[in-house]
N, C-alpha and C. Protein backbone atom coordinates (compact mmCIF):
# COMPACT_ATOMS: atom_id res chain seq x y z
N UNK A 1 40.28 14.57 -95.65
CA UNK A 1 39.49 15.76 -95.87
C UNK A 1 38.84 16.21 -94.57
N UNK A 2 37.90 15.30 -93.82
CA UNK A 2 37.75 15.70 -92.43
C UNK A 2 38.84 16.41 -91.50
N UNK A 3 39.92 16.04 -91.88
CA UNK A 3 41.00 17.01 -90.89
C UNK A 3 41.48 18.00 -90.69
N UNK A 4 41.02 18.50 -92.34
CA UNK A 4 41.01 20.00 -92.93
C UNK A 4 39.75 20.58 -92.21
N UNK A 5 38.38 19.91 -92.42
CA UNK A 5 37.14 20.89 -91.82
C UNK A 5 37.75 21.12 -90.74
N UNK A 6 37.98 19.69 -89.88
CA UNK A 6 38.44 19.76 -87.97
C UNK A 6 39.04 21.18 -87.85
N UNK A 7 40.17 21.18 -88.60
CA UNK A 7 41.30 22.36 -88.52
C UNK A 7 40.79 23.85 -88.53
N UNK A 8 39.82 23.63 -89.98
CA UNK A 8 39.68 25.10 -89.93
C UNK A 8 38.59 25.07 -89.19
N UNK A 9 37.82 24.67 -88.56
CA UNK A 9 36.60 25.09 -87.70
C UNK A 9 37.17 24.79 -86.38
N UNK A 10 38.46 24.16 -85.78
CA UNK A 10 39.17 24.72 -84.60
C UNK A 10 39.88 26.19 -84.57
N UNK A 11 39.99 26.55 -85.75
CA UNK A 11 40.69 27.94 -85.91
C UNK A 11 39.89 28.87 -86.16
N UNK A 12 38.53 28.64 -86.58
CA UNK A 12 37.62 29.51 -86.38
C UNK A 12 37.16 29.77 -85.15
N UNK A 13 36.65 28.56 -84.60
CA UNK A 13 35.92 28.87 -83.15
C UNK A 13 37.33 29.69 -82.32
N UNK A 14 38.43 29.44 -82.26
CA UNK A 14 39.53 30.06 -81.47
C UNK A 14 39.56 31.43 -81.86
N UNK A 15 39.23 31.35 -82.97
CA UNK A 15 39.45 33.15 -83.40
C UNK A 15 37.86 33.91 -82.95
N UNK A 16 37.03 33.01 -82.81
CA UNK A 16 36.11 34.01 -82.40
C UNK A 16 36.13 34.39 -80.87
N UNK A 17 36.96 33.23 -80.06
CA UNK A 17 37.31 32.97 -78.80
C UNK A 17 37.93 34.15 -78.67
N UNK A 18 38.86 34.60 -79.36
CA UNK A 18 39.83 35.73 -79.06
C UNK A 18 38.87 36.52 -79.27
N UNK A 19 37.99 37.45 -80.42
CA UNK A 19 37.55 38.24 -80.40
C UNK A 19 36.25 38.82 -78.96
N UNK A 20 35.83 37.62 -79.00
CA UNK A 20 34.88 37.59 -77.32
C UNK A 20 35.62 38.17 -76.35
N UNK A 21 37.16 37.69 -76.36
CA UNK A 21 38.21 38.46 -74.84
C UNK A 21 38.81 39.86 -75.69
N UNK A 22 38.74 40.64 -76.90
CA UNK A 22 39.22 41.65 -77.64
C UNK A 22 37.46 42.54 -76.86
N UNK A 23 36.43 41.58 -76.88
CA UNK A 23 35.48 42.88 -76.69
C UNK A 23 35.16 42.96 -75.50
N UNK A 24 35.57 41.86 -74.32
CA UNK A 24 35.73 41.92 -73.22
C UNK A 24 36.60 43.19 -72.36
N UNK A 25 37.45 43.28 -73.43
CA UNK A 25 38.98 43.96 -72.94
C UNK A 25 38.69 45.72 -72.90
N UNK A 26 37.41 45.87 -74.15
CA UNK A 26 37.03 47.33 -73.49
C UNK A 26 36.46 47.69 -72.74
N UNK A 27 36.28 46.60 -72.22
CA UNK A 27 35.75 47.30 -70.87
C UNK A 27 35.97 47.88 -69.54
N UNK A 28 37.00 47.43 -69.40
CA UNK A 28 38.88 47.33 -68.22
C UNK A 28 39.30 48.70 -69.15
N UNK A 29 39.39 49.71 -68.41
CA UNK A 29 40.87 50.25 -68.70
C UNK A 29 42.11 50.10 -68.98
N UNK A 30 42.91 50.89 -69.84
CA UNK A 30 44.36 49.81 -69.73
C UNK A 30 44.84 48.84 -70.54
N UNK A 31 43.56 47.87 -70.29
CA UNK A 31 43.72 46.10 -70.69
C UNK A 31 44.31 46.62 -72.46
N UNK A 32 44.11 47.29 -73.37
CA UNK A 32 44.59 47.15 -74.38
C UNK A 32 45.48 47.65 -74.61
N UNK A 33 46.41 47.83 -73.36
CA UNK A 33 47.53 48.88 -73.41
C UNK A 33 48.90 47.31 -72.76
N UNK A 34 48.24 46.56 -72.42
CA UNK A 34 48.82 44.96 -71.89
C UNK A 34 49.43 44.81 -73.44
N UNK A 35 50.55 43.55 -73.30
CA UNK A 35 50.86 42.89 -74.13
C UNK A 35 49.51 41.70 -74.53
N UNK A 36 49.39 40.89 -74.31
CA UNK A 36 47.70 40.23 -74.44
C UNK A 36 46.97 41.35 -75.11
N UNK A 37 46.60 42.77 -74.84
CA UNK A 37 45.53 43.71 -75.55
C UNK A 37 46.14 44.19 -76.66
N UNK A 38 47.26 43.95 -76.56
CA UNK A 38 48.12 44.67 -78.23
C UNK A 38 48.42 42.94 -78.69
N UNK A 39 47.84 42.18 -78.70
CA UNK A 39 48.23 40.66 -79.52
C UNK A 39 46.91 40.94 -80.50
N UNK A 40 45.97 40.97 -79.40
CA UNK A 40 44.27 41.13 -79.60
C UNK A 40 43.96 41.84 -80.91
N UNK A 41 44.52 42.62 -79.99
CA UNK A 41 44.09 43.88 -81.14
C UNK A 41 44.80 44.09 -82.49
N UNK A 42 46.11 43.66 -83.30
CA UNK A 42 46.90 43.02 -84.29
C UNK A 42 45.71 42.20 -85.19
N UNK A 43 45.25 41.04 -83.72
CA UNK A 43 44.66 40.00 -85.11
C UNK A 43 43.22 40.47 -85.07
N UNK A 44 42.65 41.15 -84.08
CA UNK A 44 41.60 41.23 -84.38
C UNK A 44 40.60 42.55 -85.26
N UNK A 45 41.18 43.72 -84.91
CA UNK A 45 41.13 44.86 -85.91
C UNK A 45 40.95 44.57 -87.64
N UNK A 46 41.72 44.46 -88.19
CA UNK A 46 41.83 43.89 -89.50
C UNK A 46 40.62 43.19 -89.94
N UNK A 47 40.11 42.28 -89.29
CA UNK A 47 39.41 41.45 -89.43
C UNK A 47 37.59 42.53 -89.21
N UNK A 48 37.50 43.17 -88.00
CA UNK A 48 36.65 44.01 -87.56
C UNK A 48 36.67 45.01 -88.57
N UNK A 49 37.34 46.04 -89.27
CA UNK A 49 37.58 47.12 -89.89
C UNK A 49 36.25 47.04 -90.88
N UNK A 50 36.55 46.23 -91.54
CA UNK A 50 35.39 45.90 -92.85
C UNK A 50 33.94 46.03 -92.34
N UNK A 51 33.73 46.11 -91.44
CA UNK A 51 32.44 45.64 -90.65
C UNK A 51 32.03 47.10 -90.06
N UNK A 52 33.26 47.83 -89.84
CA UNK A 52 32.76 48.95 -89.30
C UNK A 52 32.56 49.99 -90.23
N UNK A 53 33.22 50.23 -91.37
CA UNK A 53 32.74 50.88 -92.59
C UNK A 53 31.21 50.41 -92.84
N UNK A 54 30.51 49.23 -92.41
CA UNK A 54 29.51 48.86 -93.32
C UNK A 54 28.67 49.53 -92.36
N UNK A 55 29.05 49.18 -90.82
CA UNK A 55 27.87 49.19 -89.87
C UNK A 55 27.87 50.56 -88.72
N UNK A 56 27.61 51.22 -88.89
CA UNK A 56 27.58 52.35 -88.02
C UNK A 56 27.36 52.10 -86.44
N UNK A 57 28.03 52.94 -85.50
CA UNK A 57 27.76 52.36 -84.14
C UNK A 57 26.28 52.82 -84.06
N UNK A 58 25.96 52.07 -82.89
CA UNK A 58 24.65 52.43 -82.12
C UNK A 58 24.76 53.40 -81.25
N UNK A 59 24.87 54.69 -81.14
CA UNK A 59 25.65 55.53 -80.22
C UNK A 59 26.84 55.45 -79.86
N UNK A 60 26.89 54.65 -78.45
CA UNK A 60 28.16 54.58 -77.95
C UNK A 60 28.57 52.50 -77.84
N UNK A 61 27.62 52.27 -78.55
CA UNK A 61 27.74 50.75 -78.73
C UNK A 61 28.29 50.73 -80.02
N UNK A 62 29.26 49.68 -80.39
CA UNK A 62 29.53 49.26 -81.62
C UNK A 62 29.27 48.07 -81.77
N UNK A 63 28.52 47.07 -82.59
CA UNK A 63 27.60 46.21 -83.02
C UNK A 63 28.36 45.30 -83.58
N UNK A 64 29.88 45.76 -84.42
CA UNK A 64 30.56 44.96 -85.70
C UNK A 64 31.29 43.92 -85.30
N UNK A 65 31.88 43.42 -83.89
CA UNK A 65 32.32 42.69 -83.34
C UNK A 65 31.26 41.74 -83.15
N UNK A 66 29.90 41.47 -82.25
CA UNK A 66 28.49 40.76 -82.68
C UNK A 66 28.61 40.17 -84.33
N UNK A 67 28.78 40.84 -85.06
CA UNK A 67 28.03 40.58 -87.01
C UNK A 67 29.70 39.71 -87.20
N UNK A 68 30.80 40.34 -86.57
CA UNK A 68 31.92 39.55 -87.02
C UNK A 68 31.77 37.93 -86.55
N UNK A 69 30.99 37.96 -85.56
CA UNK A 69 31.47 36.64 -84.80
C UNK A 69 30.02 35.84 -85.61
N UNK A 70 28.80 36.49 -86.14
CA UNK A 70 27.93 35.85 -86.59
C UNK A 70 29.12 35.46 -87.81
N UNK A 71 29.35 35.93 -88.67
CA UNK A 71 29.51 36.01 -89.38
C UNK A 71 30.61 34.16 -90.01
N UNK A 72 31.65 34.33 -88.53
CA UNK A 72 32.52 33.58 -88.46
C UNK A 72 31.44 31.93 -88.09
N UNK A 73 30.21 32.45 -86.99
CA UNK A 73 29.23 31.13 -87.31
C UNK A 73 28.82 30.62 -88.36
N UNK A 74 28.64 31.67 -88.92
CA UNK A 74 28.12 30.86 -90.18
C UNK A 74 29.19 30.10 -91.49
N UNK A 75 30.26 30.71 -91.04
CA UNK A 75 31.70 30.20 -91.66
C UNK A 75 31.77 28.56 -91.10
N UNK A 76 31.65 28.04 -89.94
CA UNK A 76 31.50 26.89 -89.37
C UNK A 76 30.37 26.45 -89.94
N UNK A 77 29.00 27.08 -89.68
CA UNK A 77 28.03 25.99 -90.60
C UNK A 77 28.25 25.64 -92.03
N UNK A 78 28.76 26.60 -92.86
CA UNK A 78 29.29 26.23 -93.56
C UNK A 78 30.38 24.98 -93.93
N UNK A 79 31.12 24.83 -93.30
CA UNK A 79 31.75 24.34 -93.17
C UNK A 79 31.77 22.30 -92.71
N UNK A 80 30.38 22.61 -91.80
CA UNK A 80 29.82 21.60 -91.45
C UNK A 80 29.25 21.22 -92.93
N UNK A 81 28.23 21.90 -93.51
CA UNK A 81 27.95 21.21 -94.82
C UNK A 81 28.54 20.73 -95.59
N UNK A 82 29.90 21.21 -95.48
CA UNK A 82 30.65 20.88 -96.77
C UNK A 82 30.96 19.72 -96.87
N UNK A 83 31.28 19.94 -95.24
CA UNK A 83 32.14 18.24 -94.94
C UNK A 83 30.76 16.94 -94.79
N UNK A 84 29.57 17.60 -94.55
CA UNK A 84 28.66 16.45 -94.58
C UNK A 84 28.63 16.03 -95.71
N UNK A 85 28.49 17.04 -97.02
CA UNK A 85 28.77 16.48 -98.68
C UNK A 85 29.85 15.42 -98.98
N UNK A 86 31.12 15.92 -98.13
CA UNK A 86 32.38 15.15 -98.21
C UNK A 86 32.21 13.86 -98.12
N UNK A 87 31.46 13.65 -97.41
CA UNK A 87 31.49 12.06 -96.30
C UNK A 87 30.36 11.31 -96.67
């Protein structure tokens, strides 16, 4: 059962890893016009979309990438509890 938490809280933290270099990437010109910025943007959009219906930008800031990656923390703490119950 521990190998399952391991797993999915290595695949969480990696996916938030990607999203950190997805919000990095607007900032470069271009960069989402790369093969790497069209991988990014596949897995990471989908995931963001939901977030942006809820959350309106801040002007010219958009916030939903921040609430996604909280969001995915708290998916890991979660996760940590579960497995502390487990054990």
């Amino acid at each position: 059962m521990d190998l399952i938490f391991e797993l999915l809280k290595s695949l969480i933290t990696f996916y938030s890893y990607a999203l950190i270099a997805y919000i990095l990437m607007s900032w470069f010109p271009n960069a989402k016009e790369s093969g790497i910025g069209q991988f990014l943007t596949r897995i990471c959009e989908p995931y963001l979309e939901p977030f942006r219906r809820i959350i309106p930008p801040l002007g010219m800031i958009d916030i939903s990438p921040i609430v996604g990656i909280l969001v995915l923390n708290f998916a890991i703490m979660g996760l940590n509890f579960l497995s502390n119950m487990f054990t």
